[in-house]
Protein backbone atom coordinates (compact mmCIF):
# COMPACT_ATOMS: atom_id res chain seq x y z
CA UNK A 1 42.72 7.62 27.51
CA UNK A 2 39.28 6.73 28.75
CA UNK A 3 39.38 3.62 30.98
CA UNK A 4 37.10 0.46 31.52
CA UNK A 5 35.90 -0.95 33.85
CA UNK A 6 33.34 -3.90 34.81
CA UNK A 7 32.26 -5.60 38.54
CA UNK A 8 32.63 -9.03 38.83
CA UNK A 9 29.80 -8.40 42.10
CA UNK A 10 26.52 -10.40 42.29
CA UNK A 11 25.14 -7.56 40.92
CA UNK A 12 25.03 -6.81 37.74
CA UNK A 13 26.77 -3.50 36.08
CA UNK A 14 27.06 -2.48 32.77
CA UNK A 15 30.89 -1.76 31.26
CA UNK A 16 31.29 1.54 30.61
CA UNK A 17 33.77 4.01 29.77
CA UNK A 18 35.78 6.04 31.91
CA UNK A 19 35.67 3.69 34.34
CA UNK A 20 31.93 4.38 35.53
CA UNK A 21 29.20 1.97 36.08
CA UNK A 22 25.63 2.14 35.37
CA UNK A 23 24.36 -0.67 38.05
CA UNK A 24 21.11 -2.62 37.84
CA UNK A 25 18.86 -0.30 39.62
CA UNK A 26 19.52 2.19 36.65
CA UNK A 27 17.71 -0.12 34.03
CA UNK A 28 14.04 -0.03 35.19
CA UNK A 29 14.22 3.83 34.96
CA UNK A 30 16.07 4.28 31.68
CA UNK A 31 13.25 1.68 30.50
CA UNK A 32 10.46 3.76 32.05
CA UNK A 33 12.12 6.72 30.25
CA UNK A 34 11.80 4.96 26.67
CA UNK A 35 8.07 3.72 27.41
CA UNK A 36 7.54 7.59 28.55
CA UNK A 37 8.72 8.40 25.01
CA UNK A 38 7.16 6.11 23.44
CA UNK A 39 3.65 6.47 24.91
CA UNK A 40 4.41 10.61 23.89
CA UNK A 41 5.36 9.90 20.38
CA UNK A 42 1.76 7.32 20.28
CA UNK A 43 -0.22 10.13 21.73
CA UNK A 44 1.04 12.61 19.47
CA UNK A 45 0.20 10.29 16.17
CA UNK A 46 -3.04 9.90 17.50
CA UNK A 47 -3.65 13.75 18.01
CA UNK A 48 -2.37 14.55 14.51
CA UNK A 49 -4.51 11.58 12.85
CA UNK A 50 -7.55 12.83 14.95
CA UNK A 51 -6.60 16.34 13.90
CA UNK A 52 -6.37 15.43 10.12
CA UNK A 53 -9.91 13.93 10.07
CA UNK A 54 -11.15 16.51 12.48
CA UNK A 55 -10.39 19.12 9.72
CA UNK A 56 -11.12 17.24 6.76
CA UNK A 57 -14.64 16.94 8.25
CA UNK A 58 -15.17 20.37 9.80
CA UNK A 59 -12.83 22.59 7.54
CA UNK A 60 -13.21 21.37 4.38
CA UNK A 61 -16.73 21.42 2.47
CA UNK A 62 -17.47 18.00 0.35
CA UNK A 63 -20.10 17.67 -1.97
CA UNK A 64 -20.86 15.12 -4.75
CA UNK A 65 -22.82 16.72 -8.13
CA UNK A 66 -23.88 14.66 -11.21
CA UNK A 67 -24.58 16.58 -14.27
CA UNK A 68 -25.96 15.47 -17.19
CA UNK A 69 -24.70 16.60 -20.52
CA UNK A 70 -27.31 16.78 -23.19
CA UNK A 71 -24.73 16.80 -26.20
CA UNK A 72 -23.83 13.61 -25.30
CA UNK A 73 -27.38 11.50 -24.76
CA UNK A 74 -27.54 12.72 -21.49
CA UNK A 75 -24.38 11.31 -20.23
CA UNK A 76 -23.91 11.31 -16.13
CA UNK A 77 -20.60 13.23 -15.14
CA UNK A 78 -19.91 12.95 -11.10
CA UNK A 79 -17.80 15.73 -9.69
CA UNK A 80 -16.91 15.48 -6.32
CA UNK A 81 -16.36 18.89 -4.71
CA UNK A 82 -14.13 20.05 -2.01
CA UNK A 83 -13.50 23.29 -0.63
CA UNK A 84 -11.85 25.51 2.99
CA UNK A 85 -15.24 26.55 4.05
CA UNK A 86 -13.17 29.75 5.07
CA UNK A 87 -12.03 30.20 1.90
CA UNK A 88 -15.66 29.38 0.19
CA UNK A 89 -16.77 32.42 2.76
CA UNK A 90 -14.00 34.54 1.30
CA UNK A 91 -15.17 34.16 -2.32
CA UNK A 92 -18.65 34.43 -1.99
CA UNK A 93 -18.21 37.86 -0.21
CA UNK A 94 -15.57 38.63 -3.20
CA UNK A 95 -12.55 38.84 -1.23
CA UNK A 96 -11.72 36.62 -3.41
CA UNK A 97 -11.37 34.53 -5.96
CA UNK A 98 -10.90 30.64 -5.81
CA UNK A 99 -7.98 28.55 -7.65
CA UNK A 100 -9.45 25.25 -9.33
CA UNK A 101 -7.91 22.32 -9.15
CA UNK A 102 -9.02 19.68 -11.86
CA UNK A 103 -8.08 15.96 -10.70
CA UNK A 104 -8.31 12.53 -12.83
CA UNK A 105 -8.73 9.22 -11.53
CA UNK A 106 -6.49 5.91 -12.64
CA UNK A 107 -8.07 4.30 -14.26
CA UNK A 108 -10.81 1.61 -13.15
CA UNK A 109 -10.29 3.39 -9.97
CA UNK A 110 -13.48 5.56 -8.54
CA UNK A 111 -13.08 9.48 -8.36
CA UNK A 112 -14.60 9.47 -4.88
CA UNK A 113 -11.25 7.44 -3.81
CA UNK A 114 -8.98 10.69 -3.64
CA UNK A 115 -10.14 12.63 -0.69
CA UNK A 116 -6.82 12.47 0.97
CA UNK A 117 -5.54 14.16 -1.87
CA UNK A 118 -7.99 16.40 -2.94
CA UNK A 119 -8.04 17.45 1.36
CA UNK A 120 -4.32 18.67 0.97
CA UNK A 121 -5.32 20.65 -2.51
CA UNK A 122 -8.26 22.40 -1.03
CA UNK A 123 -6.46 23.27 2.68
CA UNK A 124 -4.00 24.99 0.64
CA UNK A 125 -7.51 27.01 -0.60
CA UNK A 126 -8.00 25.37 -3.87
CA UNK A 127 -12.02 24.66 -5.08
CA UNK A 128 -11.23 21.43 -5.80
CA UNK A 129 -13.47 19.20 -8.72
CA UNK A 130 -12.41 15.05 -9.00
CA UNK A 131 -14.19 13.83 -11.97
CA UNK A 132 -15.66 10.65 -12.41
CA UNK A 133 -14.72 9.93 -16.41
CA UNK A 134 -15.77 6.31 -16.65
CA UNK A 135 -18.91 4.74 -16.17
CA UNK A 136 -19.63 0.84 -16.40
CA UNK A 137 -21.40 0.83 -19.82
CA UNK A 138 -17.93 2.34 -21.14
CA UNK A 139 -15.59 0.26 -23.47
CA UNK A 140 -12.63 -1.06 -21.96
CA UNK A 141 -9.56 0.95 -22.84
CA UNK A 142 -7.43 -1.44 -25.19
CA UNK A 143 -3.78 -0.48 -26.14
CA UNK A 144 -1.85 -1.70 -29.16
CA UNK A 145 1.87 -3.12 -28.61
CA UNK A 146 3.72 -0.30 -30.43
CA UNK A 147 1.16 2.10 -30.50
CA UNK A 148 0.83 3.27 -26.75
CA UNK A 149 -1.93 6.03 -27.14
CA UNK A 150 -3.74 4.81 -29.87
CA UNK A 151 -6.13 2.23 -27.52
CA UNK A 152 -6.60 5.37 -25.22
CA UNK A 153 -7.36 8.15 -27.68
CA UNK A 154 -11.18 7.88 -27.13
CA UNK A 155 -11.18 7.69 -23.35
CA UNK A 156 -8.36 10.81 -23.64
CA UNK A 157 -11.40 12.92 -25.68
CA UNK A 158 -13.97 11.40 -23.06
CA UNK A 159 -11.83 12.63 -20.09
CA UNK A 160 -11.66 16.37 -21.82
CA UNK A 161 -15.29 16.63 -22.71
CA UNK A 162 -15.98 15.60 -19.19
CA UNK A 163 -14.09 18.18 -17.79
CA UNK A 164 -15.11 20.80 -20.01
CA UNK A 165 -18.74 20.34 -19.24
CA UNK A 166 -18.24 19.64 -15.22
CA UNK A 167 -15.98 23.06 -15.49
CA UNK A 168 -18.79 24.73 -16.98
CA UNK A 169 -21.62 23.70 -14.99
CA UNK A 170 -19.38 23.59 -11.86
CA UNK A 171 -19.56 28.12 -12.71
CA UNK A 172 -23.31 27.91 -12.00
CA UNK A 173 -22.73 26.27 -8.26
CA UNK A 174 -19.47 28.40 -7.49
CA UNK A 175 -18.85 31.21 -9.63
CA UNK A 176 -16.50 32.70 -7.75
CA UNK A 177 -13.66 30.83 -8.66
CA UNK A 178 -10.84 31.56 -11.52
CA UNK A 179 -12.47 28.68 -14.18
CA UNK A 180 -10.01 30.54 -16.74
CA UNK A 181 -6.53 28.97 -15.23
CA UNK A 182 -7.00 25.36 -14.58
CA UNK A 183 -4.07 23.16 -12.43
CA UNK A 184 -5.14 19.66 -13.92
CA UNK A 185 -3.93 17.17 -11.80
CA UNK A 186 -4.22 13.00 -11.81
CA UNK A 187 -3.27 9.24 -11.23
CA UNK A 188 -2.16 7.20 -13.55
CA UNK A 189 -4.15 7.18 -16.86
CA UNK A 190 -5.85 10.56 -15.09
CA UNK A 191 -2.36 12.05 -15.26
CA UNK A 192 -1.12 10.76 -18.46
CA UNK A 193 -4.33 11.99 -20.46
CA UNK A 194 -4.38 15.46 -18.61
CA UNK A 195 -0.59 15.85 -20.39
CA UNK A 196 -1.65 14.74 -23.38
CA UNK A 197 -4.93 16.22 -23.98
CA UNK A 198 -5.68 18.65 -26.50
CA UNK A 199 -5.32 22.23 -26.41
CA UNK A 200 -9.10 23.04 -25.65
CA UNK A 201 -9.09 23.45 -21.73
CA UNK A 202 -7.34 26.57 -20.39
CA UNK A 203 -4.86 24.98 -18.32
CA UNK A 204 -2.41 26.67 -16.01
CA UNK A 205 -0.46 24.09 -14.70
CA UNK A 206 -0.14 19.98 -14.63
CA UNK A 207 0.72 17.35 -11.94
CA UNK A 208 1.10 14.35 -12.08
């Protein structure tokens, strides 16, 4: 049976079991020991955080295009491009040829806003394109108690002309990517029209 024990000294001990003391001189070091660890576990967070912008800067290519599409009065589409500059290397010598990644903002919510996602997409060697489907001239999208889709339909066709005209000019700045098999990916209204869309974009895959 383990046994207690506690002083009843002028100096102060902890109770502990099997009849063993841990005095007061033993305090400042086990507290030393925990600011040790914690100052470690800080420096470590601040190395990986470093580390994550470090390669998002250095690793991975960004570039913002605006195309204008003349079917539709000329209308500005902003893709914002990322890219392993390893991998862009690979393709352009024909090692190989790049995955695309498609990704929709929420909506009211800027395309430019997604980095951190579209960083984890292209370090896993996607080409990755983040549309910008709204501009401020655009109608508000209005929904209909009942009828959930109905007030989106026309940004839903917006989003999917978009991205079939950024897709196809996106071939004449890096053709050496697999345009054929899309993974559409989004936020919000980004994902929920991307599920919903019509037929007319060869997609591979979806996330939401």
């Amino acid at each position: 049976m383990p046994r207690w024990s506690i002083s009843h000294t002028s100096n102060f001990h902890l109770l502990c079991c099997c009849g063993s003391r841990v005095g007061a001189g033993h305090i400042p070091k086990a507290i030393t020991n925990m600011k040790r660890g914690i100052t470690v576990f800080l420096s470590v967070g601040a190395l990986a955080t470093v580390g994550y912008f470090t390669v998002g800067k250095w690793a991975i290519r960004h570039e913002s295009f605006t195309f204008y599409d003349p079917d539709r009065d000329n209308r500005p589409v902003a893709v914002d491009f990322a890219i392993r500059r390893d991998k862009q290397m690979q393709a352009d010598a024909g090692v190989i040829k790049l995955p695309v990644v498609v990704f929709s903002h929420g909506n009211t919510v800027k395309n430019t806003e997604y980095s951190f996602i579209n960083n984890v997409f292209a370090a896993r060697g996607y080409l990755v394109l983040s549309i910008q489907h709204d501009l401020p001239t655009d109608t508000p999208m209005v929904t209909k108690p009942g009828e959930l889709y109905v007030g989106r339909l026309s940004q839903i066709l917006r989003g999917v002309a978009n991205i079939k005209f950024a897709v196809q000019e996106m071939q004449k700045v890096e053709p050496n990517a697999d345009y054929d098999h899309l993974t559409v990916a989004g936020h919000s209204m980004g994902a929920t029209s991307r599920c919903i869309s019509p037929g007319s974009i060869p997609i591979a895959s979806r996330r939401l």
